[in-house]
N, C-alpha and C. Protein backbone atom coordinates (compact mmCIF):
# COMPACT_ATOMS: atom_id res chain seq x y z
N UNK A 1 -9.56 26.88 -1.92
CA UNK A 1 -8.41 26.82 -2.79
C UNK A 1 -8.07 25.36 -3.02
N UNK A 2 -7.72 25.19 -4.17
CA UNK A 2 -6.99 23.70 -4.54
C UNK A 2 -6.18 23.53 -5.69
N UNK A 3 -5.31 22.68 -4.81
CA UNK A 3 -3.97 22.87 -5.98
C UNK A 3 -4.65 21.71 -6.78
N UNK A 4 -3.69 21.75 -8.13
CA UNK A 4 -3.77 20.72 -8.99
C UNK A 4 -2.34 19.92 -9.57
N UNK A 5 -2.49 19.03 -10.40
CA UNK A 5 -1.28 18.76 -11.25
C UNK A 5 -1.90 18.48 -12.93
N UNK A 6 -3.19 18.49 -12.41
CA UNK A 6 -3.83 18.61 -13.97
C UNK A 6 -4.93 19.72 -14.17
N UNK A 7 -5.07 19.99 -15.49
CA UNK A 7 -6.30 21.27 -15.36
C UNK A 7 -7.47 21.35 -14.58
N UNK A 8 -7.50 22.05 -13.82
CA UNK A 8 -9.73 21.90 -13.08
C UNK A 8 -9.95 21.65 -13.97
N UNK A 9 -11.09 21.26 -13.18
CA UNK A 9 -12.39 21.47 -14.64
C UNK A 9 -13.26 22.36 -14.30
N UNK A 10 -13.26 23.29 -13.14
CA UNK A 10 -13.81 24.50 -13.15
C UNK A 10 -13.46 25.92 -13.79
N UNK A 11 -13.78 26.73 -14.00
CA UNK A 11 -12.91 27.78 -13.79
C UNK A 11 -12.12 28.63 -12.92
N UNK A 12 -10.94 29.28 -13.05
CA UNK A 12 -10.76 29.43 -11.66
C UNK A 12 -10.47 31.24 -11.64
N UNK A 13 -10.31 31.40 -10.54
CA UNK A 13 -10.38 33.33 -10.47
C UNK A 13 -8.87 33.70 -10.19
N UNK A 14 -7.68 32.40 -9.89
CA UNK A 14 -6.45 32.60 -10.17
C UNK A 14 -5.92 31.73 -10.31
N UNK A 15 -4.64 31.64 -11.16
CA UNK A 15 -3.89 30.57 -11.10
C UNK A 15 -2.00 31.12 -11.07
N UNK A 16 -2.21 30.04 -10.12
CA UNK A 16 -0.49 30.13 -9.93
C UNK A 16 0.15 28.55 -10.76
N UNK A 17 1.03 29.12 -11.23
CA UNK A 17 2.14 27.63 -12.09
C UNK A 17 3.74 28.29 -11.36
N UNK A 18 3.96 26.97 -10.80
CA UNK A 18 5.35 27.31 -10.19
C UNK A 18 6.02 26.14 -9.67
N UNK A 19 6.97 26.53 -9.08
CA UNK A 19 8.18 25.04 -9.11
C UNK A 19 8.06 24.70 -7.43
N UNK A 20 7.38 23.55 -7.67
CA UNK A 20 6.84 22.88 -6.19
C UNK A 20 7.87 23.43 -5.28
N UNK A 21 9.29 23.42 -5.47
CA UNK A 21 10.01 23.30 -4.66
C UNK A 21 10.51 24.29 -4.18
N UNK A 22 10.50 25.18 -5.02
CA UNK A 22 10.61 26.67 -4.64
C UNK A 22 9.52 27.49 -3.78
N UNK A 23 8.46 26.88 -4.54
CA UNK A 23 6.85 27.29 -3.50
C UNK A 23 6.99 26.42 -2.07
N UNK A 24 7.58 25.24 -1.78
CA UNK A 24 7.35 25.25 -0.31
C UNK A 24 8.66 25.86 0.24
N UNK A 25 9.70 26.12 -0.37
CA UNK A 25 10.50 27.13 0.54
C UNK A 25 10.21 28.10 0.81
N UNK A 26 9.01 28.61 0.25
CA UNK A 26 8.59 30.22 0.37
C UNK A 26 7.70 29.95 1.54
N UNK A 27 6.73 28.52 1.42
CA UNK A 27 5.89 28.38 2.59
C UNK A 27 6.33 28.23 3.63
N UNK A 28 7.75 28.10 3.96
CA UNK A 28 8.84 27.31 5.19
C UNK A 28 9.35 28.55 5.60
N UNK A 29 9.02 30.03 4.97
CA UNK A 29 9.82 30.78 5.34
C UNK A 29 10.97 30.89 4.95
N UNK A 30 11.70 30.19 3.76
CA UNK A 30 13.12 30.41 3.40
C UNK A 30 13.76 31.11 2.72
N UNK A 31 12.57 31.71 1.97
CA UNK A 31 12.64 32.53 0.55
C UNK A 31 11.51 33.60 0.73
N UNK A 32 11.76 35.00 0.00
CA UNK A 32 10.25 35.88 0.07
C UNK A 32 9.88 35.24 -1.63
N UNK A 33 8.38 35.34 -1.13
CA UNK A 33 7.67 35.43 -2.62
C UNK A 33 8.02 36.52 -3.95
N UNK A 34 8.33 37.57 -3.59
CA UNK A 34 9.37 38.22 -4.40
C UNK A 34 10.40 37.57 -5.18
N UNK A 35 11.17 37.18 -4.52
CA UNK A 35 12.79 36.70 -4.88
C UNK A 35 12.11 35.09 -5.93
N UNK A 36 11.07 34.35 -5.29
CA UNK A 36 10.54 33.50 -6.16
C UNK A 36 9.97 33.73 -7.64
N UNK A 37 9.45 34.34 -7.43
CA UNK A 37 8.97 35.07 -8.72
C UNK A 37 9.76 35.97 -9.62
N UNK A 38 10.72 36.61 -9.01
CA UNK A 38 11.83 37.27 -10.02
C UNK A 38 12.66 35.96 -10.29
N UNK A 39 12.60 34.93 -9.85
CA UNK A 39 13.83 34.01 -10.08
C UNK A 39 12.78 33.41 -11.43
N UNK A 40 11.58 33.47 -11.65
CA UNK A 40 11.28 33.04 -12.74
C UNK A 40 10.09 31.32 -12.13
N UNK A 41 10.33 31.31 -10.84
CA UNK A 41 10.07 30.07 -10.35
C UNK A 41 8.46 29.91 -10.34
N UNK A 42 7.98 31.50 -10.39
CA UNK A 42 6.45 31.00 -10.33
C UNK A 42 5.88 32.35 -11.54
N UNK A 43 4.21 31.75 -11.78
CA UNK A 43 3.74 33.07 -11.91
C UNK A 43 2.56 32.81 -11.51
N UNK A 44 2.28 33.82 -11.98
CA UNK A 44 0.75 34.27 -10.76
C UNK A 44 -0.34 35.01 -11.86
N UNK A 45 -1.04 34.15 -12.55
CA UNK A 45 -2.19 35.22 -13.68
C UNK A 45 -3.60 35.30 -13.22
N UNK A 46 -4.58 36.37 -12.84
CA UNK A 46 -5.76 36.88 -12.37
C UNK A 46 -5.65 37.99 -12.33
N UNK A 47 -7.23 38.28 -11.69
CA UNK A 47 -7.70 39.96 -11.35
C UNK A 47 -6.08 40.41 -10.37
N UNK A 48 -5.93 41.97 -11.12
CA UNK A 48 -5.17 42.36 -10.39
C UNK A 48 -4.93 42.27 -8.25
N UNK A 49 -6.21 42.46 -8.23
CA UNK A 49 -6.45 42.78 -6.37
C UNK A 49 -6.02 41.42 -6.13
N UNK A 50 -6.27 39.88 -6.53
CA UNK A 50 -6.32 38.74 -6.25
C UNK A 50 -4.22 38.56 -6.28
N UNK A 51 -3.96 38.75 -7.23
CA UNK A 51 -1.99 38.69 -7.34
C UNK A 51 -2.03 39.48 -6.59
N UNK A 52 -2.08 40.72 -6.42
CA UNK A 52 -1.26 41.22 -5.58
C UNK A 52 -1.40 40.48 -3.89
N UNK A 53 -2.62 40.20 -3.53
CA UNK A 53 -2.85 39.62 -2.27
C UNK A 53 -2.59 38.31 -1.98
N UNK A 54 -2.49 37.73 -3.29
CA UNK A 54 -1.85 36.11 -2.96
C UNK A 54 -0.88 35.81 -2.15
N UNK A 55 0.20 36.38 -1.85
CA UNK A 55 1.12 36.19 -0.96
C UNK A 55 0.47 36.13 0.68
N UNK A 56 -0.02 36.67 0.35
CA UNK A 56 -0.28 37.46 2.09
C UNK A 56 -1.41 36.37 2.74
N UNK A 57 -1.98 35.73 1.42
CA UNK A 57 -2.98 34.43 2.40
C UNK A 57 -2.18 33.59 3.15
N UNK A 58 -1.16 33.15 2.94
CA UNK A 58 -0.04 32.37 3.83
C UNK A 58 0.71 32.99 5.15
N UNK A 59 0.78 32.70 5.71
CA UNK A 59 1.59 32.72 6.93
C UNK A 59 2.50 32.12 6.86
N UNK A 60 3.92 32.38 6.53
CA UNK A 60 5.05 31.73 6.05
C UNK A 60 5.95 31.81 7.09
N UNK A 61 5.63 32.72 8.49
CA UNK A 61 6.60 32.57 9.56
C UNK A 61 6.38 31.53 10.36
N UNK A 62 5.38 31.02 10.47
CA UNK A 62 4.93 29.74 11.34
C UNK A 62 6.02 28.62 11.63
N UNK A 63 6.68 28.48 10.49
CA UNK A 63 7.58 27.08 10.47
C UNK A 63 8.70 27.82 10.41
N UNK A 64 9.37 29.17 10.60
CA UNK A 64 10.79 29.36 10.21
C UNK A 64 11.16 29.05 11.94
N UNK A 65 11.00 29.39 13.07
CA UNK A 65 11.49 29.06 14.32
C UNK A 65 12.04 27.70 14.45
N UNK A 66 11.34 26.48 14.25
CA UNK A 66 11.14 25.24 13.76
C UNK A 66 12.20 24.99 13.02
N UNK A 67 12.15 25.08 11.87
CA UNK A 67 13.25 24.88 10.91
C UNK A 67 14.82 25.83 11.67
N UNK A 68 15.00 26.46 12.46
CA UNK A 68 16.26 27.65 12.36
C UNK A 68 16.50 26.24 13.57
N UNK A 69 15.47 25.91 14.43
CA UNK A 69 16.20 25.06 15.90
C UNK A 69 16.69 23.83 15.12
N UNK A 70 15.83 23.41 13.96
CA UNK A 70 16.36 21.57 13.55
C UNK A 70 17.42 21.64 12.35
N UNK A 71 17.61 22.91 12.31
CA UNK A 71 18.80 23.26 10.94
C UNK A 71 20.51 23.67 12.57
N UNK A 72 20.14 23.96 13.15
CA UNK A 72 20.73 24.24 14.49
C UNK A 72 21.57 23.15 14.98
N UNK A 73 20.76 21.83 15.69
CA UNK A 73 20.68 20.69 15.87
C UNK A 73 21.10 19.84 15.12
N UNK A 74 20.70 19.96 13.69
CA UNK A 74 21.49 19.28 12.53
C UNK A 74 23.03 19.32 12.51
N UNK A 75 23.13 20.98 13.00
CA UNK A 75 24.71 21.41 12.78
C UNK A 75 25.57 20.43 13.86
N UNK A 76 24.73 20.75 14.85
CA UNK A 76 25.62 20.26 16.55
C UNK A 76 25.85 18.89 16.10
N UNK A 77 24.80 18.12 15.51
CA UNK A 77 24.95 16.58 16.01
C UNK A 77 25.53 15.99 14.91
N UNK A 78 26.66 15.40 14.66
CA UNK A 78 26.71 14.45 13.37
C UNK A 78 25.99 13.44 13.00
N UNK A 79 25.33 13.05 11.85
CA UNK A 79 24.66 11.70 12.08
C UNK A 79 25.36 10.47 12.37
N UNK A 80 24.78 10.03 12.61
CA UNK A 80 25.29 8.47 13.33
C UNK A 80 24.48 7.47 13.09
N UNK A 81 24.78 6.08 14.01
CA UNK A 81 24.08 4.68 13.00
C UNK A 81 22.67 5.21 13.17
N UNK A 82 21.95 4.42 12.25
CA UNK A 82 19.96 4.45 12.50
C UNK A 82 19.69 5.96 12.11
N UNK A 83 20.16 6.96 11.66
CA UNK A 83 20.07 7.98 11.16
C UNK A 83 19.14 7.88 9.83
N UNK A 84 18.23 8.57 9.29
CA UNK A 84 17.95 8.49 8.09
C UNK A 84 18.10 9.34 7.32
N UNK A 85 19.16 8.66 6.11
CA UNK A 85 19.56 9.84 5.15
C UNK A 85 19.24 9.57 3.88
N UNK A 86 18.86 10.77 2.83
CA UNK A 86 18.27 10.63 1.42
C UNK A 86 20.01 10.47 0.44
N UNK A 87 20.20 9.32 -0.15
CA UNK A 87 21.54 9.69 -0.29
C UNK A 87 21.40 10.13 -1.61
N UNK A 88 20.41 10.89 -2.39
CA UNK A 88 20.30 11.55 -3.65
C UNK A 88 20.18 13.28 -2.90
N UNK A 89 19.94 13.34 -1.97
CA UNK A 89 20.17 14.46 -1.76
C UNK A 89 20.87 15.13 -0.90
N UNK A 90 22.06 16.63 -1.73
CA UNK A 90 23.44 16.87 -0.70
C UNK A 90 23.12 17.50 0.39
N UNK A 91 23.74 17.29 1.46
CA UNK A 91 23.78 18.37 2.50
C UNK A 91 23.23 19.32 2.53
N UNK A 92 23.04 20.65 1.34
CA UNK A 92 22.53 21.41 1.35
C UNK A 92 21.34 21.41 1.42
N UNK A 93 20.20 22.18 2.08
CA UNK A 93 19.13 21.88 1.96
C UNK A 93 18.30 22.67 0.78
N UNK A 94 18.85 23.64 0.64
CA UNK A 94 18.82 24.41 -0.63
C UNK A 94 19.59 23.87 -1.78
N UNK A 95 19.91 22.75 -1.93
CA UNK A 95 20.42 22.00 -3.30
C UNK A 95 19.24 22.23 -3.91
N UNK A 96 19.28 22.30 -5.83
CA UNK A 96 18.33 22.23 -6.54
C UNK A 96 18.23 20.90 -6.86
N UNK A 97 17.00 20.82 -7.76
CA UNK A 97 16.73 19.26 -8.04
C UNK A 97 16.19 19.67 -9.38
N UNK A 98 15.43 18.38 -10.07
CA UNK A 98 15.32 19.23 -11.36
C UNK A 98 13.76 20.03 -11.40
N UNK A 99 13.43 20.98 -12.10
CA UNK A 99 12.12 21.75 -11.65
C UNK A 99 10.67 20.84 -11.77
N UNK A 100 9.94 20.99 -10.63
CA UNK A 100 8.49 20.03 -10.46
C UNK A 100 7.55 21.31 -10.56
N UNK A 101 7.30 21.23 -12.04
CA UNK A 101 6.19 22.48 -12.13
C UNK A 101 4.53 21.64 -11.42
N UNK A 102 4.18 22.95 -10.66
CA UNK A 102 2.69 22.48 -10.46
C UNK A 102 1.95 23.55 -10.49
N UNK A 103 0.56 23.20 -11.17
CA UNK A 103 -0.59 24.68 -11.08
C UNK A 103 -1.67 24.26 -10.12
N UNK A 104 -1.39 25.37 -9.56
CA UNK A 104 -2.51 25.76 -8.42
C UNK A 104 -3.93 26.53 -8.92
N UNK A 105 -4.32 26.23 -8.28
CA UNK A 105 -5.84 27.06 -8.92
C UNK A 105 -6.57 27.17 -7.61
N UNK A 106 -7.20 28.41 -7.33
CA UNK A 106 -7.71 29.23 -6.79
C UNK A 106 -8.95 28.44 -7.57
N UNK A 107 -10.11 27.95 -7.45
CA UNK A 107 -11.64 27.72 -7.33
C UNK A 107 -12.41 28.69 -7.57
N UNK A 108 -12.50 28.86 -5.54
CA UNK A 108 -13.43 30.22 -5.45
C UNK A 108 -12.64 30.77 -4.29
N UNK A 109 -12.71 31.54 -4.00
CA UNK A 109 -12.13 33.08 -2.95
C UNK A 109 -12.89 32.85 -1.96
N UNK A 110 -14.29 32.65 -2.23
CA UNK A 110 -15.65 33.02 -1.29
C UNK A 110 -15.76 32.15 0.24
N UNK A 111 -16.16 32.68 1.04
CA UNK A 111 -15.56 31.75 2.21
C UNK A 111 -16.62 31.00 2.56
N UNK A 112 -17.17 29.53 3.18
CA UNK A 112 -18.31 29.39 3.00
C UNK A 112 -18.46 29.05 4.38
């Protein structure tokens, strides 16, 4: 698999176009791929068997434990001096930003 930001130049057997930012909250565990895709944030065009199974190549629980202890920790601790903060972006970590479309492309499937 390999993402892009410009067309392959292969052909590919799927392609996903979707909003970077929404796709790694789904990879972080924050969001289901469902709720992404009804929100309009991605789509997904190929052989039927290939969409429907796209979700399921990821393992999206890996990082939610991770993220629930340093979203946790975040809460407890106020920042303080030597802290590093993005000051374009609010508190929320779910603030939007403006949409970073990127297409992914699926290559080949085949495992080698």
């Amino acid at each position: 698999m390999t993402v892009c930001k410009e067309e392959p130049r292969q052909d590919s057997q799927l392609r996903v176009t979707a909003n970077s930012r929404q796709m790694h909250r789904w990879l972080l565990g924050r969001t289901p791929f469902r709720a992404v895709l009804d929100a309009g944030d991605a789509e997904v065009h190929g052989p039927a068997a290939l969409v429907r199974g796209f979700p399921t190549w990821f393992d999206t629980s890996i990082w939610a434990a991770g993220l629930e202890r340093g979203s946790r920790r975040a809460v407890a601790r106020p920042a303080g001096p030597g802290d590093c903060a993005d000051p374009d972006r609010s508190a929320d970590p779910d603030s939007t930003r403006a949409p970073d479309r990127t297409s992914a492309a699926v290559v080949s499937t085949a495992t080698r």
